[in-house]
Protein backbone atom coordinates (compact mmCIF):
# COMPACT_ATOMS: atom_id res chain seq x y z
CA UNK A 1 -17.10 22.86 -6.60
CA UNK A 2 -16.16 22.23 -10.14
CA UNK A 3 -12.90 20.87 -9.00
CA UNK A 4 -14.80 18.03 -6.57
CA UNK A 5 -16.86 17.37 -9.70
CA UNK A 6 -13.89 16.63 -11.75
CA UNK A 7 -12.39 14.42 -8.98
CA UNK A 8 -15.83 12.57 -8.99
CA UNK A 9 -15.56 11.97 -12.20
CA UNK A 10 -11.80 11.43 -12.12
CA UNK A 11 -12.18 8.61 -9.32
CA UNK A 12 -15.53 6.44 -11.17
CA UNK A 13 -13.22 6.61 -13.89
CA UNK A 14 -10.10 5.07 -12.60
CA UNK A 15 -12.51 2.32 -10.46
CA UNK A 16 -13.91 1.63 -13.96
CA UNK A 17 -10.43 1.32 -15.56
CA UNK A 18 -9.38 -0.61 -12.75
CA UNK A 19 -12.63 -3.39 -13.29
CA UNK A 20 -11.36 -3.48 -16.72
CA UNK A 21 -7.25 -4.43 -15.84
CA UNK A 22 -9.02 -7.40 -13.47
CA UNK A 23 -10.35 -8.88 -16.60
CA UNK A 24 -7.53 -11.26 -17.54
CA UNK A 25 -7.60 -11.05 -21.57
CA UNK A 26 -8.57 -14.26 -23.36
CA UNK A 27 -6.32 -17.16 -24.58
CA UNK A 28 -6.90 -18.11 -28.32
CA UNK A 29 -9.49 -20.74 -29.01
CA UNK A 30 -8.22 -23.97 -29.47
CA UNK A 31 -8.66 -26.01 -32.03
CA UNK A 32 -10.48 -29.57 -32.35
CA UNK A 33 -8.66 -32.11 -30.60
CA UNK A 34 -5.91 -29.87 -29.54
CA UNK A 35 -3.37 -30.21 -26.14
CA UNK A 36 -2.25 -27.16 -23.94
CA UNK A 37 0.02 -26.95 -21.42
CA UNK A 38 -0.72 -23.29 -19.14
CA UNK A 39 2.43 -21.49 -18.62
CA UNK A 40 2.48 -19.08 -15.16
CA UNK A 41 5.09 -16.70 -15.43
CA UNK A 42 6.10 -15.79 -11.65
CA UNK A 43 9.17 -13.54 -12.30
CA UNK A 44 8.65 -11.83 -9.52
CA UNK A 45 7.55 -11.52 -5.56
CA UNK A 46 5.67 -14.57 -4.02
CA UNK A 47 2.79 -11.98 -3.04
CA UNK A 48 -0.94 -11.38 -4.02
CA UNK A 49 -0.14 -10.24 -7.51
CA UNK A 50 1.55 -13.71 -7.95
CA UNK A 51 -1.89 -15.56 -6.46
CA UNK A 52 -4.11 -13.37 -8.78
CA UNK A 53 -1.57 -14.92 -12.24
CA UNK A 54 -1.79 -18.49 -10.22
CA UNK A 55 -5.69 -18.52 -10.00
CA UNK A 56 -5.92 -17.52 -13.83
CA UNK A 57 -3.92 -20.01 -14.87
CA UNK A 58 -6.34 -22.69 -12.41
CA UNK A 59 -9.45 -21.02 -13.76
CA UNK A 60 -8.46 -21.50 -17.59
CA UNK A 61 -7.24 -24.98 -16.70
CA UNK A 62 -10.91 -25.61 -15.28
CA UNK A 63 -12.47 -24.26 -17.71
CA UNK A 64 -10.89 -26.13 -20.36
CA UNK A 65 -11.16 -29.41 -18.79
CA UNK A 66 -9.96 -32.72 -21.51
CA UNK A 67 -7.79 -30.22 -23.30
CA UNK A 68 -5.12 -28.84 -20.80
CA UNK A 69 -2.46 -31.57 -20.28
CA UNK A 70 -0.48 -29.64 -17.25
CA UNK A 71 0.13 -26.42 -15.34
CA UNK A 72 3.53 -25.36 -15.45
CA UNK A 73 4.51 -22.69 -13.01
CA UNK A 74 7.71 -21.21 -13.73
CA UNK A 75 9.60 -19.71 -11.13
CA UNK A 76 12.18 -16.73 -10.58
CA UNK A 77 12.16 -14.79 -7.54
CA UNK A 78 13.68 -14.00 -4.72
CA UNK A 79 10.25 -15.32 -2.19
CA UNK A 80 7.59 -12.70 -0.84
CA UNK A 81 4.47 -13.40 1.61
CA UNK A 82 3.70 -16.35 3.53
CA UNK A 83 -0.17 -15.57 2.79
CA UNK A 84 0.22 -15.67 -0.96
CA UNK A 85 2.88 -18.48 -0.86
CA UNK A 86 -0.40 -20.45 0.84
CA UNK A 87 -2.61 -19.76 -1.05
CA UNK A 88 -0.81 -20.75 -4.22
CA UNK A 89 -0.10 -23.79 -2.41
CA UNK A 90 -3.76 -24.58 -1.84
CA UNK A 91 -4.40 -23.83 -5.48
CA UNK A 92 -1.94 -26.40 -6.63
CA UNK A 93 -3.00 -29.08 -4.37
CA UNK A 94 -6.37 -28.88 -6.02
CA UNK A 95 -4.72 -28.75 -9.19
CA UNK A 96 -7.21 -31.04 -11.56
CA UNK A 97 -3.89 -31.97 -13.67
CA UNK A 98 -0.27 -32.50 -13.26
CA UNK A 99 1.91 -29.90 -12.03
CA UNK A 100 5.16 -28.72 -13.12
CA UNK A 101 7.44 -26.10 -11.30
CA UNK A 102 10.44 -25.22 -13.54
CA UNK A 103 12.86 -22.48 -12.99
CA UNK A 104 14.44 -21.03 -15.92
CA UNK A 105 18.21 -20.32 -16.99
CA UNK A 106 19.74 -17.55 -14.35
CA UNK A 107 16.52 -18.09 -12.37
CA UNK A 108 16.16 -18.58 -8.87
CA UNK A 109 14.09 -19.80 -6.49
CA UNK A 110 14.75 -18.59 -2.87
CA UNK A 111 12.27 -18.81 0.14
CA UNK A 112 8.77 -18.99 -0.42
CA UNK A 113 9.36 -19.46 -3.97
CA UNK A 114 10.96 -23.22 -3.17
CA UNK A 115 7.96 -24.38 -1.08
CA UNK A 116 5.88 -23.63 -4.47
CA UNK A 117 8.81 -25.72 -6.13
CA UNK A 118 8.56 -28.68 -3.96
CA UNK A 119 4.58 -28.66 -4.19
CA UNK A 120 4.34 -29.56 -7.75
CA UNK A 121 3.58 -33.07 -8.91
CA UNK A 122 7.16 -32.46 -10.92
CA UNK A 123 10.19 -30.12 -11.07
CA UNK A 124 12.42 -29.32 -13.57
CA UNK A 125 15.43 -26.68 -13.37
CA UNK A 126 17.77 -25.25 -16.09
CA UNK A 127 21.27 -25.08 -16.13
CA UNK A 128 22.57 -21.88 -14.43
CA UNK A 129 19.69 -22.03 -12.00
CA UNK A 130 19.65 -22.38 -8.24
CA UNK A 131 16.80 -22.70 -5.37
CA UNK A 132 16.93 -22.56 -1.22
CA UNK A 133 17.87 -20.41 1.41
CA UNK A 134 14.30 -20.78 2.91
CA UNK A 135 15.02 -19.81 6.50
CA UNK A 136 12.43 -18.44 8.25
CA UNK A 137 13.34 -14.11 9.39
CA UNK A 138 12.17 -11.80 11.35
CA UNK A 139 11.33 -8.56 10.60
CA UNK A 140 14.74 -7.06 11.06
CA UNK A 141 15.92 -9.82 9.00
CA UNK A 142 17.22 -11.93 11.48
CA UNK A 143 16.76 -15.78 11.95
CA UNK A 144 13.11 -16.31 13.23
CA UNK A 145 12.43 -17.90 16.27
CA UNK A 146 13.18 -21.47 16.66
CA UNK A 147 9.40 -22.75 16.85
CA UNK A 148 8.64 -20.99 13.27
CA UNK A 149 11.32 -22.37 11.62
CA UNK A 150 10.70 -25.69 13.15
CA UNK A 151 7.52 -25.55 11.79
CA UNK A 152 8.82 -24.42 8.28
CA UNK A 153 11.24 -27.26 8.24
CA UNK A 154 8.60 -29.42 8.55
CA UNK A 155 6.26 -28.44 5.85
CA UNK A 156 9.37 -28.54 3.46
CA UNK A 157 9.73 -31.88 4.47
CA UNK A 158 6.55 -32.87 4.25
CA UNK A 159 5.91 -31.51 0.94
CA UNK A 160 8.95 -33.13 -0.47
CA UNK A 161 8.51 -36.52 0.80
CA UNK A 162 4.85 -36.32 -0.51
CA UNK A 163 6.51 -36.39 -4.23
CA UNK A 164 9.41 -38.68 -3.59
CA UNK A 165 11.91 -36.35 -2.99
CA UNK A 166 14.78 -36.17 -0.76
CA UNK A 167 13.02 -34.88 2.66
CA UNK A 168 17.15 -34.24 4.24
CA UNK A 169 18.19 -32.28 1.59
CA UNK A 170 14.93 -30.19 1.57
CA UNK A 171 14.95 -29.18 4.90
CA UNK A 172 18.70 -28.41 4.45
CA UNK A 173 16.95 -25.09 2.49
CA UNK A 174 14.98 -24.15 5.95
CA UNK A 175 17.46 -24.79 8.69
CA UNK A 176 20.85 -23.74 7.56
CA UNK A 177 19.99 -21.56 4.44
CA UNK A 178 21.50 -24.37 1.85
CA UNK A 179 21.46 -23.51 -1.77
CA UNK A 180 21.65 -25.82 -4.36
CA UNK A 181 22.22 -25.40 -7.95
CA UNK A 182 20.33 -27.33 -10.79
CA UNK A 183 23.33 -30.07 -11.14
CA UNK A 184 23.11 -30.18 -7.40
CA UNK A 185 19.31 -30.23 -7.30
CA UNK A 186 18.97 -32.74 -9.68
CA UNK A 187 21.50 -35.43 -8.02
CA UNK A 188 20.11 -35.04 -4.95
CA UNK A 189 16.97 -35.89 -6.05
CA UNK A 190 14.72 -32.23 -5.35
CA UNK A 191 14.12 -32.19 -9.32
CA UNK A 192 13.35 -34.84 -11.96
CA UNK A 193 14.37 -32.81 -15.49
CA UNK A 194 17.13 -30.76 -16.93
CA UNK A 195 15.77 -28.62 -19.21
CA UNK A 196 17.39 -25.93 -21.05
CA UNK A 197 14.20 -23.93 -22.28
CA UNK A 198 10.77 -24.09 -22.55
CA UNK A 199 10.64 -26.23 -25.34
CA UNK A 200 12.39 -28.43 -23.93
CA UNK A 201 10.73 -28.54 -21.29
CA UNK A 202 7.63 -29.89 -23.13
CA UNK A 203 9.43 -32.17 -25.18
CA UNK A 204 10.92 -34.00 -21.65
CA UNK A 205 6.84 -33.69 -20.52
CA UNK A 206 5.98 -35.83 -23.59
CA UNK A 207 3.80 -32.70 -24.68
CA UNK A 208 6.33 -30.89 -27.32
CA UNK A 209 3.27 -30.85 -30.07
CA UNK A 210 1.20 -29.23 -27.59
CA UNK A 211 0.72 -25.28 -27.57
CA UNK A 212 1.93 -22.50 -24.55
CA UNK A 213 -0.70 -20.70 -22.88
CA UNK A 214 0.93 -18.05 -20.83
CA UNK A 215 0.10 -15.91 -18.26
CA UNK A 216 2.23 -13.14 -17.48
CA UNK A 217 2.26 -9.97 -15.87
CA UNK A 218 0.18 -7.07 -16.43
CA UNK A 219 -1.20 -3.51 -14.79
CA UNK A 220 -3.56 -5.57 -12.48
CA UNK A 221 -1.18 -7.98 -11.13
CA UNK A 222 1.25 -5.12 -10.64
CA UNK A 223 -1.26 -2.82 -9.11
CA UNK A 224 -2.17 -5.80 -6.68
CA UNK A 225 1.33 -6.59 -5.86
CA UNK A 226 1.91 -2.98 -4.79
CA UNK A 227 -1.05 -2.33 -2.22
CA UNK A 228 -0.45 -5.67 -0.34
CA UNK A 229 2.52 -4.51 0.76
CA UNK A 230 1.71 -3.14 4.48
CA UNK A 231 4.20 -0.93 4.01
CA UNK A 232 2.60 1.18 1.25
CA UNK A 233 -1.05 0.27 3.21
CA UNK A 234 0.16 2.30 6.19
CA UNK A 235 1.25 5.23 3.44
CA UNK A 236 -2.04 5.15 2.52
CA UNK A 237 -3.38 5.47 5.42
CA UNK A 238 -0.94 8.21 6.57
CA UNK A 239 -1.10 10.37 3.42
CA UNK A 240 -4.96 10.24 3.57
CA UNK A 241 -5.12 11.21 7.64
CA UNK A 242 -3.20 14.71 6.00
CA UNK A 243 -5.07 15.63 3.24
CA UNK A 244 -8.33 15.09 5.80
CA UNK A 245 -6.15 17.64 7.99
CA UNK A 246 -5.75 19.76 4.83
CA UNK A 247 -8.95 19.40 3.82
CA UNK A 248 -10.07 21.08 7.47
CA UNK A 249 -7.89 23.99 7.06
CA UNK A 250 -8.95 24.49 3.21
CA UNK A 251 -12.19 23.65 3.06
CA UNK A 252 -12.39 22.22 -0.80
CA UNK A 253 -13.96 18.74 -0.03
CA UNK A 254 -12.07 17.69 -2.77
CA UNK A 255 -9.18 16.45 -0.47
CA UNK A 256 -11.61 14.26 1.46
CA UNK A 257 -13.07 12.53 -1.49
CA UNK A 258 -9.37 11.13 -2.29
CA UNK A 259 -8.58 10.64 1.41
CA UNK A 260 -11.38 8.61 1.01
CA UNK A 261 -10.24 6.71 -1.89
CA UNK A 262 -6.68 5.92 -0.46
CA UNK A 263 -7.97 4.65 2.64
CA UNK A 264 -10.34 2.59 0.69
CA UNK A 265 -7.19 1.67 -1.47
CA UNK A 266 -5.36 0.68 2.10
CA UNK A 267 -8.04 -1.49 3.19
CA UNK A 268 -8.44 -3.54 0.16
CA UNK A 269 -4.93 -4.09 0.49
CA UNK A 270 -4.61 -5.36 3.43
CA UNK A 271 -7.89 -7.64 2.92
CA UNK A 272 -6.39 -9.00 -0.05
CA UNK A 273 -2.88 -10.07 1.26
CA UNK A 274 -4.65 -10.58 4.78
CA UNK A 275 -2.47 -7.90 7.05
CA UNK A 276 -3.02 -8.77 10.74
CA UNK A 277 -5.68 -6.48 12.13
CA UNK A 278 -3.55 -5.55 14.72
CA UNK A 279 -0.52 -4.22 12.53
CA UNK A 280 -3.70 -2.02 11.08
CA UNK A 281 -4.88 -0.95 14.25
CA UNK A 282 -1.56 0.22 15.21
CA UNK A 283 -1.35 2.10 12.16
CA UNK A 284 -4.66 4.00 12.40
CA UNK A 285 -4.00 4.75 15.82
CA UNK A 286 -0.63 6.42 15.02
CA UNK A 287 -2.46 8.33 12.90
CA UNK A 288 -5.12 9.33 14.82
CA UNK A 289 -2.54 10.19 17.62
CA UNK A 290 -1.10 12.57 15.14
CA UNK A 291 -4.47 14.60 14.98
CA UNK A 292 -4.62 14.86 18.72
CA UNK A 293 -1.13 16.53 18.65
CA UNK A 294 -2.41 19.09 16.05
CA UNK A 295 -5.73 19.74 18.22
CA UNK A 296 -3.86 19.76 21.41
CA UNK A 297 0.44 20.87 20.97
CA UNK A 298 2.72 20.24 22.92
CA UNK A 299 1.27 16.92 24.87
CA UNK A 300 4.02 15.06 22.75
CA UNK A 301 1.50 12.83 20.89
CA UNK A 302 2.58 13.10 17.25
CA UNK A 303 6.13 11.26 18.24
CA UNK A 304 4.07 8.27 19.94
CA UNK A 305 1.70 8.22 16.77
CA UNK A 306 5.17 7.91 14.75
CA UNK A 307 6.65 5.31 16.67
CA UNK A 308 2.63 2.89 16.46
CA UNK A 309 2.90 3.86 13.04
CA UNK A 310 6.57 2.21 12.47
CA UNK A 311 5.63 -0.02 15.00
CA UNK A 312 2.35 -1.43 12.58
CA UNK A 313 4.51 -1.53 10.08
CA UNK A 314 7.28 -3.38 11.40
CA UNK A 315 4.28 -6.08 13.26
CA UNK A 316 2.79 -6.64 10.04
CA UNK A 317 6.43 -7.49 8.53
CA UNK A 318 7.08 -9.38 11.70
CA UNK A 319 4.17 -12.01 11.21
CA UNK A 320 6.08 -12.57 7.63
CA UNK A 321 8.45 -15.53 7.98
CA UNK A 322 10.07 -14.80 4.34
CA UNK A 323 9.79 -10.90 4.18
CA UNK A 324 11.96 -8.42 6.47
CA UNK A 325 12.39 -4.60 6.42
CA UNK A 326 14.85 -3.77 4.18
CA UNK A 327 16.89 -0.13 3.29
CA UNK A 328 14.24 0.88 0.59
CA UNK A 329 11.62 0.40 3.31
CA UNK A 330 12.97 2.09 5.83
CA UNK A 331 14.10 4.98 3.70
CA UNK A 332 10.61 5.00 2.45
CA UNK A 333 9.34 5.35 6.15
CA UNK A 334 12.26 7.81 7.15
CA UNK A 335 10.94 10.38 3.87
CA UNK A 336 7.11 9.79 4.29
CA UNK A 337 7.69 10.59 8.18
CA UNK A 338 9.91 13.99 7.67
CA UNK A 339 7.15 14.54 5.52
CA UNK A 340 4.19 14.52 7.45
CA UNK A 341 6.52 16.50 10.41
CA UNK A 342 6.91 19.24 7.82
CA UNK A 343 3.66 19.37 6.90
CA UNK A 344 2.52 18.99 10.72
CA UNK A 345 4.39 21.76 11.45
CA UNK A 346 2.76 23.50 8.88
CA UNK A 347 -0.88 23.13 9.79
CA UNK A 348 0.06 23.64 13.52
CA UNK A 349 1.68 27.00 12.19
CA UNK A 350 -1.39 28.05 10.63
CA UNK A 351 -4.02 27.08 13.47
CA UNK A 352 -2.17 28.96 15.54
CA UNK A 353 -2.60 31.78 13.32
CA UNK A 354 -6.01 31.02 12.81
CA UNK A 355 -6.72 31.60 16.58
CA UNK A 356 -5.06 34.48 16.92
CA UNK A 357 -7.31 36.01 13.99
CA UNK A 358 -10.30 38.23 16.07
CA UNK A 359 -13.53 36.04 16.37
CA UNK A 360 -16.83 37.48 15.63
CA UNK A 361 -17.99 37.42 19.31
CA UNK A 362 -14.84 39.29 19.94
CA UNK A 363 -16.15 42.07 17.56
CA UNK A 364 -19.81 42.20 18.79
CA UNK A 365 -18.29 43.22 22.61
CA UNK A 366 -17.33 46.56 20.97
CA UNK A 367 -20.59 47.81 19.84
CA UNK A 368 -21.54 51.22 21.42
CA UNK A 369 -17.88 51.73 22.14
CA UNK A 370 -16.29 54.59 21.36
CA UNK A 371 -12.71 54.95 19.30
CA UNK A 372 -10.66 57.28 17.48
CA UNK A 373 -10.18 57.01 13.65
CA UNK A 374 -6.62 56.93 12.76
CA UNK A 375 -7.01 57.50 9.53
CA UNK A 376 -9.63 59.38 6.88
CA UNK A 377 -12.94 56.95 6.36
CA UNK A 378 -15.40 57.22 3.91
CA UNK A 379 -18.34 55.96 2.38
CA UNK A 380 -15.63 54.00 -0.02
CA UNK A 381 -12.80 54.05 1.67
CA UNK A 382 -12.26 51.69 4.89
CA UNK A 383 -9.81 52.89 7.69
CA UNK A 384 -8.50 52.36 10.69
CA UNK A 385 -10.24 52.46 14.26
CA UNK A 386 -8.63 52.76 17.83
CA UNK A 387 -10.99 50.86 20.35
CA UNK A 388 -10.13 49.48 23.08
CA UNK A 389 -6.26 49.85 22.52
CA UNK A 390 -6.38 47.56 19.52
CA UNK A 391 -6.78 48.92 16.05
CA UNK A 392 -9.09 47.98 13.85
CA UNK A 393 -10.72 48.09 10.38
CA UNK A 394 -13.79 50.36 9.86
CA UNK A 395 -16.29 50.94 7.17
CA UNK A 396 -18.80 54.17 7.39
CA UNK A 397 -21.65 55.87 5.62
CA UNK A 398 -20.43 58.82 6.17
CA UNK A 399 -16.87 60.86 5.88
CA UNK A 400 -14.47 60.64 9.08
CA UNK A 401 -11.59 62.61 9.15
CA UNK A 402 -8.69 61.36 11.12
CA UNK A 403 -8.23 62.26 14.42
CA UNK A 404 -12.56 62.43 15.29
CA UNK A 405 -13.98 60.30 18.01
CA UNK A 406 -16.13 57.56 16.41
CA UNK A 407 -19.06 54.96 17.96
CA UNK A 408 -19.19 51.49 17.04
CA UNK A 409 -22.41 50.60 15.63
CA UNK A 410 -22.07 46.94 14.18
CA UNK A 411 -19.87 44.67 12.82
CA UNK A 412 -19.97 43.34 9.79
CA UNK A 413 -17.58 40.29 8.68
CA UNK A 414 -14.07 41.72 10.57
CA UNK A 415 -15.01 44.96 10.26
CA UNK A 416 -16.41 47.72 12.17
CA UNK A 417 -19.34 49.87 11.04
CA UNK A 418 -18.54 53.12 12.68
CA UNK A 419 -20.41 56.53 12.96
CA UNK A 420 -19.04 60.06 13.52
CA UNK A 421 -19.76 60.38 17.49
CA UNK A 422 -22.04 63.10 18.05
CA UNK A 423 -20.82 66.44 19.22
CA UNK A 424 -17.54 65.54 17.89
């Protein structure tokens, strides 16, 4: 009990620590009459921890409205989720100031990360930079089907002829995977600046005097960026279905409250990058499977809940046009699911030697038997019954030698309460 107190305690705190991360910590005040140009670091996946540093940047630049002469989002990363890549999107279209997209020196800007490059009012790239290969993939990482990337070839298009860019070379990036470096860019008209740093950056913007606001990455956006990924969701869910199993074996309640807790964790993921409900479903379902096999071996249920499991995984990757499975993922899988069979095999090894332990209604049949002690019993000293050709332990009042005939004359926990049979 103390322990599920702890854990109580253990669990308010984290949520409370947790409350505290989501609070973004607070620019400098500005001074009278001074500019600011809000800096978004993404350096790293197009997912919802990249959304959460996107809308702080938005809701200082609304907050600080007359003061805050552009957004600049810099860029380098490899792309991420299509739901966080529109969202951003959505954010910068209601943008109340000018946008810039810059990607830094040895930055890139692959996949979803170019379609939040073309969106901006401007772009700028620095030397030793690149951006495209936006095609559209699959889950296994193979082209997507013909209709999505269609449709992704269009939206490049769209976005870049909506800033004066060139539309061809764009959708170049969608449909055959082009890449184009900043030289490249810039002549083909996808950016409008060179710019070597940050500084000069501004100083092209006409806003060198005015001062940086950045916002980076920090336990929050990190800790958001990890549970939308449906892949960890469905470990979630998985690890919490076995301590719920572990829990029923070791009764502790202690493993339920964090079972608890981790498929809260799962859900909040997948609300916040917005995981189909069916990849979910297919998930829970695996897992549930799983259970039935434990309650019911041998039906062949746990290696159907394994393949909906991978399957729920591999939908909710599917629906991603700029994500696919890769090794780490599928080693991840490969490890959590020889896990689980070990520890299956485990709890299935231990309920059957739960049921093969004598139940109390098994007992109560042999009152008013008679047996034969097998060994000396005593007042303080339990021995061993024969009744009904299976041994047992016995407890009496009274001394038995071994070898007398005894009577049964109640049971109490697993053992027998015997008596010295009259006559005997």
């Amino acid at each position: 009990m103390e322990a599920g107190r702890f854990l109580l305690v253990f669990l308010v705190l984290a949520h409370l620590l947790l409350l505290l991360l989501a609070i973004p910590p607070m620019p400098p005040a500005l001074a009278a009459g001074e500019h600011v140009v809000v800096l978004v670091e993404l350096h790293m996946d197009i997912d919802a921890g990249a959304e959460e540093l996107v809308r702080r940047g938005l809701s200082y630049v609304r907050s600080h409205t007359g003061e805050v002469a552009a957004l600049v989002v810099e860029l380098d990363t490899y792309g991420g989720w299509a739901h966080a890549m529109d969202a951003i999107l959505d954010m910068l279209v209601d943008c109340p100031v000018e946008t810039v997209a810059f990607v830094p020196e040895g930055g890139k800007c692959f996949s979803a990360g170019a379609y939040i490059f073309m969106a901006c009012d401007r772009t700028a790239m620095a030397p030793g930079s690149a951006i495209g290969s936006c095609m559209p993939v699959d889950a296994l990482n193979n082209p997507a089907d013909q209709k999505v990337v269609n449709a992704m070839a269009a939206r490049m298009r769209s976005l870049a002829a909506a800033h004066g860019r060139n539309a061809t070379a764009a959708e170049a990036m969608v449909l055959y995977n082009v890449d184009y470096t900043a030289q490249e860019a810039l002549a083909l008209g996808l950016c409008e600046l060179l710019a070597a740093d940050r500084p000069s950056l501004l100083a092209k913007l006409g806003l060198a005097s005015a001062r940086l606001v950045v916002f980076g990455r920090d336990y929050y956006v990190d800790f958001l960026s990890t549970i939308s990924n449906p892949l960890v969701q469905g470990l979630l869910m998985w690890v919490a279905m076995w301590l719920i199993l572990v829990d029923l074996f070791h009764p502790t309640f202690v493993m339920t409250v964090v079972a608890i807790a981790l498929l809260a964790l799962a859900l909040w993921g997948a609300g916040v990058i917005g995981t189909h409900p069916l990849a979910l479903t297919l998930i829970a379902l695996g897992c549930l499977l799983t259970l039935v096999e434990l309650k019911k071996p041998g039906v062949g249920f746990e290696f159907l809940g394994i393949l909906l499991i991978f399957a729920g995984v591999l939908f909710a990757y599917q629906l991603e046009p700029f994500t696919a499975v890769g090794s780490a993922e599928v080693a991840i899988l490969i490890v959590a699911l020889a896990g689980g069979g070990v520890l299956g095999y485990y709890l299935y090894a231990m309920r059957v030697a739960l049921a093969k332990r004598p139940k109390l209604h098994e007992l109560e049949r042999l009152v008013g038997l008679t047996g034969l002690a097998k060994t000396d019993i005593g007042p303080d000293k339990p021995g061993v019954v024969l009744a009904e050709s299976e041994e047992w332990t016995a407890t009496s009042n009274q001394p038995i030698p071994a070898g007398a005939k005894v009577r049964v004359v109640g049971v109490e926990g697993l053992r027998l309460k015997v008596v010295r049979k009259e006559g005997d």
